[in-house]
PDB file of N, CA and C in Angstrom:
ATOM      1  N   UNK A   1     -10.488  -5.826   5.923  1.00  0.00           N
ATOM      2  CA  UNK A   1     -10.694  -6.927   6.833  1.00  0.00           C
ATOM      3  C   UNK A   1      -9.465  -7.152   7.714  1.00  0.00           C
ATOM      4  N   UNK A   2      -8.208  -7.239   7.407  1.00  0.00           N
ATOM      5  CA  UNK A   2      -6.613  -7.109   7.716  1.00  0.00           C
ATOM      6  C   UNK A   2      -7.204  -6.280   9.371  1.00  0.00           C
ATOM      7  N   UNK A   3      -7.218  -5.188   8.845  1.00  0.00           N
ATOM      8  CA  UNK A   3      -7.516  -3.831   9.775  1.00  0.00           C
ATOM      9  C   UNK A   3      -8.628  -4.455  10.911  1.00  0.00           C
ATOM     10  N   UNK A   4      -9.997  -4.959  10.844  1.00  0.00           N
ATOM     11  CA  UNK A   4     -10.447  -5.340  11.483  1.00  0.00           C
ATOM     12  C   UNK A   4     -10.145  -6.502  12.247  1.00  0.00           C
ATOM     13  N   UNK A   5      -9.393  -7.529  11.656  1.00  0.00           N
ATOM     14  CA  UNK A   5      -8.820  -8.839  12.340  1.00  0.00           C
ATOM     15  C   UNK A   5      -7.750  -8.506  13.254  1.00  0.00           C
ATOM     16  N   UNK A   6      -7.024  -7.569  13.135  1.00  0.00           N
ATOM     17  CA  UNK A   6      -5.982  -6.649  13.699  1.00  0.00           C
ATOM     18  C   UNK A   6      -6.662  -6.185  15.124  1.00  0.00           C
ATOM     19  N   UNK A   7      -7.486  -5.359  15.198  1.00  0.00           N
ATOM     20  CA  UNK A   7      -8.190  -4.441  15.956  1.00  0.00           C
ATOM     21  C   UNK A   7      -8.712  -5.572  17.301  1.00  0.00           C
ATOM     22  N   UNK A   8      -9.624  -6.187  16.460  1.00  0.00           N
ATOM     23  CA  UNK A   8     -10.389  -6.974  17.632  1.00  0.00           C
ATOM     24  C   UNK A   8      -9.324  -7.972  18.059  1.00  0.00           C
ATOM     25  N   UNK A   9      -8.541  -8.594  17.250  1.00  0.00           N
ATOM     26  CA  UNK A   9      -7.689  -9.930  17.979  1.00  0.00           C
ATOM     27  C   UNK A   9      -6.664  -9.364  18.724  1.00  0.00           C
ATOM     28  N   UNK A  10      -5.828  -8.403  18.069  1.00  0.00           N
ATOM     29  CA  UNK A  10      -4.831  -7.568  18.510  1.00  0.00           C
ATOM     30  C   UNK A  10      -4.282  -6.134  19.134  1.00  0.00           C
ATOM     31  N   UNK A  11      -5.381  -6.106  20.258  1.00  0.00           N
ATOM     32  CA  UNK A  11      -5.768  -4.643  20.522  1.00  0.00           C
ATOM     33  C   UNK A  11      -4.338  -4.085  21.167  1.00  0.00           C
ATOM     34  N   UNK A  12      -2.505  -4.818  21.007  1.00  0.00           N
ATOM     35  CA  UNK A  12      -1.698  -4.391  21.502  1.00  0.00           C
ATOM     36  C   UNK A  12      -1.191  -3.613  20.409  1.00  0.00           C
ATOM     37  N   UNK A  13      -1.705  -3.863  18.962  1.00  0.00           N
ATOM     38  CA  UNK A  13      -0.740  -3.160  18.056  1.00  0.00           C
ATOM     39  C   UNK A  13      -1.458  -2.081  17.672  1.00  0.00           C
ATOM     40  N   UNK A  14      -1.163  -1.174  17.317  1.00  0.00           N
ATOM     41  CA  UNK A  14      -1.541   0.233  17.174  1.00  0.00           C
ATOM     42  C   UNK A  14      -1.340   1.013  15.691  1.00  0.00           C
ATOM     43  N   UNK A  15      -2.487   0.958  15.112  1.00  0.00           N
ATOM     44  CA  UNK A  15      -2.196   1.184  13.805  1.00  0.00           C
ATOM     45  C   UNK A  15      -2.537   2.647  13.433  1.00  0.00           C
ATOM     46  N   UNK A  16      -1.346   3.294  12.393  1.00  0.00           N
ATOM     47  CA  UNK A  16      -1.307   4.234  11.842  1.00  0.00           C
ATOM     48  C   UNK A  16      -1.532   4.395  11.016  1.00  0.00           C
ATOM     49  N   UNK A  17      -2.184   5.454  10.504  1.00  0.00           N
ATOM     50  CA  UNK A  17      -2.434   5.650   8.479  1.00  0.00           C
ATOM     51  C   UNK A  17      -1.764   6.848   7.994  1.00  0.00           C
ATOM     52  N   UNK A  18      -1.078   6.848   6.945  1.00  0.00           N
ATOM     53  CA  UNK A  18      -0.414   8.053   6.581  1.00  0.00           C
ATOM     54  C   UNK A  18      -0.935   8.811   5.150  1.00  0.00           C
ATOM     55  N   UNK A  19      -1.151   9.581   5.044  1.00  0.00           N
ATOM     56  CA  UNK A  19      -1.995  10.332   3.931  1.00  0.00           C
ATOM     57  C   UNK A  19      -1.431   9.710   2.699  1.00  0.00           C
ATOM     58  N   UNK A  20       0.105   9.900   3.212  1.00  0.00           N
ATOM     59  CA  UNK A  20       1.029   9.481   1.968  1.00  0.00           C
ATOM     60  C   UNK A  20       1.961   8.883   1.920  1.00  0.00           C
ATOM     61  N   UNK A  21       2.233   7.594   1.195  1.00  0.00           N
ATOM     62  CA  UNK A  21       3.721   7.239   1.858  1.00  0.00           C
ATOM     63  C   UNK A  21       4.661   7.614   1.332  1.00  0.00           C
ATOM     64  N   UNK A  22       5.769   8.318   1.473  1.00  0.00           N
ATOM     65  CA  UNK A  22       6.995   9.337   0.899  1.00  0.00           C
ATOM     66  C   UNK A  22       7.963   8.876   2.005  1.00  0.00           C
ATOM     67  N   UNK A  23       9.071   9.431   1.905  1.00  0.00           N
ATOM     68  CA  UNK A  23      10.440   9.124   2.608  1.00  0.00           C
ATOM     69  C   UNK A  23      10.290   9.087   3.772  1.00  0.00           C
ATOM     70  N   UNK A  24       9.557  10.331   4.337  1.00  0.00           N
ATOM     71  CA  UNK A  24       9.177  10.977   5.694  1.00  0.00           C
ATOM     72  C   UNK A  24       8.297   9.714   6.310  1.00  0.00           C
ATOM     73  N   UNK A  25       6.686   9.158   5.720  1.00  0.00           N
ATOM     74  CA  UNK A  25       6.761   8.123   6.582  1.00  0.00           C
ATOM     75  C   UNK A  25       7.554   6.709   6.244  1.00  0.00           C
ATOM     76  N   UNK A  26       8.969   6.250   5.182  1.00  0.00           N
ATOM     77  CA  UNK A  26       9.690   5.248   5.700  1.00  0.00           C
ATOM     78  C   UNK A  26      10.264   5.268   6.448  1.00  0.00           C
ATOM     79  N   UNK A  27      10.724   6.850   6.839  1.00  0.00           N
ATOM     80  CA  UNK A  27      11.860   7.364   8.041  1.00  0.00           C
ATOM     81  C   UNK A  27      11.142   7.420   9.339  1.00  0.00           C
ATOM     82  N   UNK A  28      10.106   7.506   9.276  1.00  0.00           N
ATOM     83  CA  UNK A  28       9.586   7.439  10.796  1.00  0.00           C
ATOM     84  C   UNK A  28       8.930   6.084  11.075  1.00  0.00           C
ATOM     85  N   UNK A  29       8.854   5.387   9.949  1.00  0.00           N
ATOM     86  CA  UNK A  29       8.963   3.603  10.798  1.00  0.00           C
ATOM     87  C   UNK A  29      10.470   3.032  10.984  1.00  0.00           C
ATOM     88  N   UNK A  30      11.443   3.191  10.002  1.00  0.00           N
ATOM     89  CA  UNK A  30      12.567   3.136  10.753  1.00  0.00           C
ATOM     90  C   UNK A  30      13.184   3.697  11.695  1.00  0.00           C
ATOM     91  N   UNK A  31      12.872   4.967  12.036  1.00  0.00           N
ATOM     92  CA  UNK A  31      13.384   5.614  13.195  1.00  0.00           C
ATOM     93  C   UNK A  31      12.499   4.909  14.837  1.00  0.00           C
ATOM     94  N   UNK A  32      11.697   4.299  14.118  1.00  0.00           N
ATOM     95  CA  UNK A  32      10.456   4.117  15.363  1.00  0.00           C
ATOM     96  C   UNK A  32      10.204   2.801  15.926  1.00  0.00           C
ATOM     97  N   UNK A  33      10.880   2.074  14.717  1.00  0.00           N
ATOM     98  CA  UNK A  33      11.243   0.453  14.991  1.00  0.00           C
ATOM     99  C   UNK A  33       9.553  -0.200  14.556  1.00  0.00           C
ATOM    100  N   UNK A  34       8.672   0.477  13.593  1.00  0.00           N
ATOM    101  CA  UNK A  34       7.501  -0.041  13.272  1.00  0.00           C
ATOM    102  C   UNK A  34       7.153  -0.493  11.773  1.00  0.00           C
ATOM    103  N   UNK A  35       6.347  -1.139  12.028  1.00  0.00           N
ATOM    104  CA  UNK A  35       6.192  -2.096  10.667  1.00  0.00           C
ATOM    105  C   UNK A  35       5.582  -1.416   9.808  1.00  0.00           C
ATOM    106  N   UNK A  36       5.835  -1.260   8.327  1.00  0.00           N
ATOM    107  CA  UNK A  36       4.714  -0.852   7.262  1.00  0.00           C
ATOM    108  C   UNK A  36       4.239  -2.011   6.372  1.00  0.00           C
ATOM    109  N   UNK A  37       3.191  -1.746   6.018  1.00  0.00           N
ATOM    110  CA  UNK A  37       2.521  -2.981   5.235  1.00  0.00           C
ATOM    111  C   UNK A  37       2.978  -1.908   3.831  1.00  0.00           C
ATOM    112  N   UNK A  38       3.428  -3.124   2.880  1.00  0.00           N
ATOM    113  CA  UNK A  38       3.968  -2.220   1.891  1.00  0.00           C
ATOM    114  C   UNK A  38       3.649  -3.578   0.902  1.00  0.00           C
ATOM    115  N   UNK A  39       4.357  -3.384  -0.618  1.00  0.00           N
ATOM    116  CA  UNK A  39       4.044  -3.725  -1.915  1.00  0.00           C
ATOM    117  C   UNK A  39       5.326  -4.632  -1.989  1.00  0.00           C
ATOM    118  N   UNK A  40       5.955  -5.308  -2.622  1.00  0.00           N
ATOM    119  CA  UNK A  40       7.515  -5.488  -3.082  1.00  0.00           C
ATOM    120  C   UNK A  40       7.766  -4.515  -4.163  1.00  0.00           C
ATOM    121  N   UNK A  41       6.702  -4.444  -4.675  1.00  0.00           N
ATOM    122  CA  UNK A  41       7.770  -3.272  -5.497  1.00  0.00           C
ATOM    123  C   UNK A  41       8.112  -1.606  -5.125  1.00  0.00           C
ATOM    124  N   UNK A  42       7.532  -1.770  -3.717  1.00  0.00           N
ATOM    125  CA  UNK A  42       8.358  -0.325  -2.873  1.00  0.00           C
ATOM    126  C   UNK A  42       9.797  -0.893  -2.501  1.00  0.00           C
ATOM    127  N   UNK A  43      10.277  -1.968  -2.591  1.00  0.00           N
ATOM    128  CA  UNK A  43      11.841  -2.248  -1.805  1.00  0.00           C
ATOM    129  C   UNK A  43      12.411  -1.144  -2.494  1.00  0.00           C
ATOM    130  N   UNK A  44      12.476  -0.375  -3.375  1.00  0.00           N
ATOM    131  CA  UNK A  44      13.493  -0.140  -3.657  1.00  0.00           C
ATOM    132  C   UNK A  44      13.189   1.619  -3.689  1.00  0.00           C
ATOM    133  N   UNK A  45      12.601   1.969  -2.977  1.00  0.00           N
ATOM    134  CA  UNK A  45      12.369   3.276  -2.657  1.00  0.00           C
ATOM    135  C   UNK A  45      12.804   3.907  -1.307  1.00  0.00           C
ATOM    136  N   UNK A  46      13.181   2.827  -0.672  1.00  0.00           N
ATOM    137  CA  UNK A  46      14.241   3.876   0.151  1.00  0.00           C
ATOM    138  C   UNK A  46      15.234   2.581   0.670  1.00  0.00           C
ATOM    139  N   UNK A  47      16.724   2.885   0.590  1.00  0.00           N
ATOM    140  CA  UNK A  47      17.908   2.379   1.294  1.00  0.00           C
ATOM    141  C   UNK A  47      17.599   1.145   2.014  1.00  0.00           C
ATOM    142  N   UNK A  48      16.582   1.319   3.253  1.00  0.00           N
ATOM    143  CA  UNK A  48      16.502   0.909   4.387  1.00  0.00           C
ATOM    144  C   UNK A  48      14.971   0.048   4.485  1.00  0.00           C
ATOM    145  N   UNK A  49      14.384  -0.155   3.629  1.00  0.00           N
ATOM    146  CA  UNK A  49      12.837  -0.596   3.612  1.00  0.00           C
ATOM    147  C   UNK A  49      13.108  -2.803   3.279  1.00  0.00           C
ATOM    148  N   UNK A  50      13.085  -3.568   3.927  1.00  0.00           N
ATOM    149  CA  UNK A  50      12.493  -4.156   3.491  1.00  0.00           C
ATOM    150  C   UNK A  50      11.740  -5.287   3.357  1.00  0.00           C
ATOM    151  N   UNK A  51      11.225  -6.275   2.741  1.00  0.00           N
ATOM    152  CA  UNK A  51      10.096  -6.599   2.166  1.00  0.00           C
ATOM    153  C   UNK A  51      10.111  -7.785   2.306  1.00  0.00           C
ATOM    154  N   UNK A  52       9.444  -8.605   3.164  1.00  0.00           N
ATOM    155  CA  UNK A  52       9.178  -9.680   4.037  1.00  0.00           C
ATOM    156  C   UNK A  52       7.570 -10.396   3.678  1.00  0.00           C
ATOM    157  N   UNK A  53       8.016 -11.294   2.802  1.00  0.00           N
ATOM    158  CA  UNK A  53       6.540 -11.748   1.476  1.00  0.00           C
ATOM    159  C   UNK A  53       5.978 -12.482   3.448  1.00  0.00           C
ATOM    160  N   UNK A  54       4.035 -12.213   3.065  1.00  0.00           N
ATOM    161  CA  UNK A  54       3.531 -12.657   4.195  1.00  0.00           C
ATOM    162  C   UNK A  54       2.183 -13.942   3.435  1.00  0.00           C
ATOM    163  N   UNK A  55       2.221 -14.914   3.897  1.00  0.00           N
ATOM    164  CA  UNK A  55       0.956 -15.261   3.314  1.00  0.00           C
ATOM    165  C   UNK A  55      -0.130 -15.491   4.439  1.00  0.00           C
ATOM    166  N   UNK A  56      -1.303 -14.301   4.019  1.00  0.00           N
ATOM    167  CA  UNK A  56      -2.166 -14.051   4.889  1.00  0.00           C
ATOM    168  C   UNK A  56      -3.369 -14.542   3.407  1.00  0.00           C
ATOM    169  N   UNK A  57      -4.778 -14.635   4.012  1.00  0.00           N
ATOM    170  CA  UNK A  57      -5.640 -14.781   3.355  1.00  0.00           C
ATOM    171  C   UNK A  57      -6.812 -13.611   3.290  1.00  0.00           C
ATOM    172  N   UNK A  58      -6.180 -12.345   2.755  1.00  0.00           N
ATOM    173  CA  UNK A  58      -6.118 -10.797   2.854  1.00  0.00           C
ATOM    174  C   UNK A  58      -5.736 -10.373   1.283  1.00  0.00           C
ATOM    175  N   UNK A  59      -7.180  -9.022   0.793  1.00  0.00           N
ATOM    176  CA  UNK A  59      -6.923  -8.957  -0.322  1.00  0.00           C
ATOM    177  C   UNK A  59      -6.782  -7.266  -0.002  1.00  0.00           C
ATOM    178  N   UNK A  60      -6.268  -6.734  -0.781  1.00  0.00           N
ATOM    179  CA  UNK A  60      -6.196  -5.269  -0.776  1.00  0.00           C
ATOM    180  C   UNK A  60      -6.452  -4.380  -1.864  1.00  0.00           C
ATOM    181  N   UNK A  61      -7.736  -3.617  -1.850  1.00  0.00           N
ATOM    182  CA  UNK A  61      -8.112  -2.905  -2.766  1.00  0.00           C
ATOM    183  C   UNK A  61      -7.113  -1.921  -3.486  1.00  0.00           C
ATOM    184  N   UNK A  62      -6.599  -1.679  -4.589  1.00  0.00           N
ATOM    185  CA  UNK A  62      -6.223  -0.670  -5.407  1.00  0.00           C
ATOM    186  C   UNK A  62      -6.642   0.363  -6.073  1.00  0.00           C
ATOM    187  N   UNK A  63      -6.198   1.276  -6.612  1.00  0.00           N
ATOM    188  CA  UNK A  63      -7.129   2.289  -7.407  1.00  0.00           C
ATOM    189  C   UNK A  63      -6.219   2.661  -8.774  1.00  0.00           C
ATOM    190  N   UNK A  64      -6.807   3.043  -9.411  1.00  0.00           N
ATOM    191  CA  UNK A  64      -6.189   4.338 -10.546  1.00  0.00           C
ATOM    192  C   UNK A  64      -5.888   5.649 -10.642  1.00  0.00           C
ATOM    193  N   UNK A  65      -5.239   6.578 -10.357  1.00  0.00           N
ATOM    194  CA  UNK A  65      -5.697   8.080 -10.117  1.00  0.00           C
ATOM    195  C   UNK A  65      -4.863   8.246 -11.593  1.00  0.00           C
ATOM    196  N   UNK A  66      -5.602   9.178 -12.296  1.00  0.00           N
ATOM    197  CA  UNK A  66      -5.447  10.198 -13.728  1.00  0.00           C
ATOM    198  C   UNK A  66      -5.857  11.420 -13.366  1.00  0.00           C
ATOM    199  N   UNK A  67      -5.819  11.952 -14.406  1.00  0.00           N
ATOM    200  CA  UNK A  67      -6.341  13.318 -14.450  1.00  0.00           C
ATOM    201  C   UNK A  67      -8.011  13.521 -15.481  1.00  0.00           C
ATOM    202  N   UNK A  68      -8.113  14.574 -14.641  1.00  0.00           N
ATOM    203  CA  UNK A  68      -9.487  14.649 -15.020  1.00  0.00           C
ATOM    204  C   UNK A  68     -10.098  14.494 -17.099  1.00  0.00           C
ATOM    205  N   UNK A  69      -8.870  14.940 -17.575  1.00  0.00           N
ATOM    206  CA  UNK A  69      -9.120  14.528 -18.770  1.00  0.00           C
ATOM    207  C   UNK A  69      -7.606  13.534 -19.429  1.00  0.00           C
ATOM    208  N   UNK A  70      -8.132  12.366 -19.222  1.00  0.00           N
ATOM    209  CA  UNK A  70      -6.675  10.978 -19.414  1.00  0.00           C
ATOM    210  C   UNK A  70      -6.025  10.874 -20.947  1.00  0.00           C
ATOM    211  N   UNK A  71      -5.036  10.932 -20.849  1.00  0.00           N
ATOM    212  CA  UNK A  71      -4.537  10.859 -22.541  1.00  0.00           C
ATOM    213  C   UNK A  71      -4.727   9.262 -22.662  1.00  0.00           C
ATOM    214  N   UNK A  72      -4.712   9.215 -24.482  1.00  0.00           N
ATOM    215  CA  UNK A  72      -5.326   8.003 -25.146  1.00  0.00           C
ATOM    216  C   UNK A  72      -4.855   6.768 -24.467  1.00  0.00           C
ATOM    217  N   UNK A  73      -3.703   7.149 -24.326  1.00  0.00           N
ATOM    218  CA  UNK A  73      -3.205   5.497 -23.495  1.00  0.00           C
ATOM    219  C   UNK A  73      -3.204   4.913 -22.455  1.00  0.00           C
ATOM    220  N   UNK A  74      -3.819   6.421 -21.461  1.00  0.00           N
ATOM    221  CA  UNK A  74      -4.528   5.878 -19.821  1.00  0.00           C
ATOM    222  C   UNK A  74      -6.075   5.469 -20.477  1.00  0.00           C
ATOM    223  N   UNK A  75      -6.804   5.992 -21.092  1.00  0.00           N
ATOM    224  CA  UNK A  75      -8.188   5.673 -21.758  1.00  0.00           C
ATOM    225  C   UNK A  75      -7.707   4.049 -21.941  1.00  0.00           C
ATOM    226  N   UNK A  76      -6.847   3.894 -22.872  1.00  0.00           N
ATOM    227  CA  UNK A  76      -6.734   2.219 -23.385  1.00  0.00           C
ATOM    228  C   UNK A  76      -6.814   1.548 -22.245  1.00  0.00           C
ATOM    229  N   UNK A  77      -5.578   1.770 -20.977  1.00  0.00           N
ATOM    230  CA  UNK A  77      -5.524   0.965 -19.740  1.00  0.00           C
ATOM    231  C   UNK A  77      -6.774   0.549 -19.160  1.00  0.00           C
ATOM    232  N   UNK A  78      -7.270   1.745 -18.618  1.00  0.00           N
ATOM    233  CA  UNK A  78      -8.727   2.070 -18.068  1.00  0.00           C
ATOM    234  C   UNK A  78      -9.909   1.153 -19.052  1.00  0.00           C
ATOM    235  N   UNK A  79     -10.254   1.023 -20.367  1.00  0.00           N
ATOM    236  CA  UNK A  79     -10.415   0.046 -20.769  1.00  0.00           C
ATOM    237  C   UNK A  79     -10.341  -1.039 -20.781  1.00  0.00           C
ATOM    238  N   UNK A  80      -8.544  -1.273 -21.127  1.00  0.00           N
ATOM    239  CA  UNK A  80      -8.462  -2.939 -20.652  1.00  0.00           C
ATOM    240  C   UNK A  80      -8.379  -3.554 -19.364  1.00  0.00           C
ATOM    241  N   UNK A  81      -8.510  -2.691 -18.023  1.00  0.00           N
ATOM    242  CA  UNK A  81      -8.854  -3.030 -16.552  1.00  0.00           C
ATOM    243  C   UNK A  81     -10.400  -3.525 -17.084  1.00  0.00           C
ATOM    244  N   UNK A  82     -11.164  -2.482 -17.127  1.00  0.00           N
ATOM    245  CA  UNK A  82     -12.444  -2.493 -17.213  1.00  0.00           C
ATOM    246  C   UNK A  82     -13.176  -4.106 -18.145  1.00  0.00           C
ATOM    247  N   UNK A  83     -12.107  -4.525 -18.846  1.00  0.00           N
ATOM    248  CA  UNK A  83     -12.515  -6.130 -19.612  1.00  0.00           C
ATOM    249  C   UNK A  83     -12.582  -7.159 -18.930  1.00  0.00           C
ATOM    250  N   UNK A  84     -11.722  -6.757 -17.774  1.00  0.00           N
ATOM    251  CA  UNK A  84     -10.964  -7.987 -17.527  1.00  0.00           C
ATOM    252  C   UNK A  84     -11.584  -8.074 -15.614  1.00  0.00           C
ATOM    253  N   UNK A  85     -12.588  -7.051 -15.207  1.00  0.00           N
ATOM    254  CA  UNK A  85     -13.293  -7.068 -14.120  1.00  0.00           C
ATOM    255  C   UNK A  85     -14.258  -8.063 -14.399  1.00  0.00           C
TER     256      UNK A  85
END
């Protein structure tokens, strides 16, 4: 929704998506003078990143990634997510 409220209200800002976020894209929003929407607990993944709490009324989906067969204690996690949906 962020993305869409963005788009239609704010057709000056220009949004990018990066496959992945790694050094390469913190270095090319600092080199570029552009904003990343990030976590607080990325501050501390690169030198130069940081983290400016926003209160918007904006939720942002997460995920889990494992491996195709999860040892017992990603199983437990994955469980206790799954209680508490």
């Amino acid at each position: 929704m962020l993305r869409d409220d963005i788009m239609k209200n704010h057709p000056e800002i220009n949004i990018v998506d990066f496959d992945l976020y790694n050094v390469e894209a913190f270095n090319r929003c600092e080199n570029n003078n552009e904003v990343l929407l990030a976590f607080k607990s990325w501050e501390s993944v690169h030198p130069l990143i940081r983290i400016i709490p926003v209160e918007w009324d904006y939720t942002m989906p997460f995920g889990i990634l494992h491996s195709k067969k999860p040892s017992v204690k990603v199983k437990r996690l994955i469980k206790a997510i799954n209680k508490v949906k």
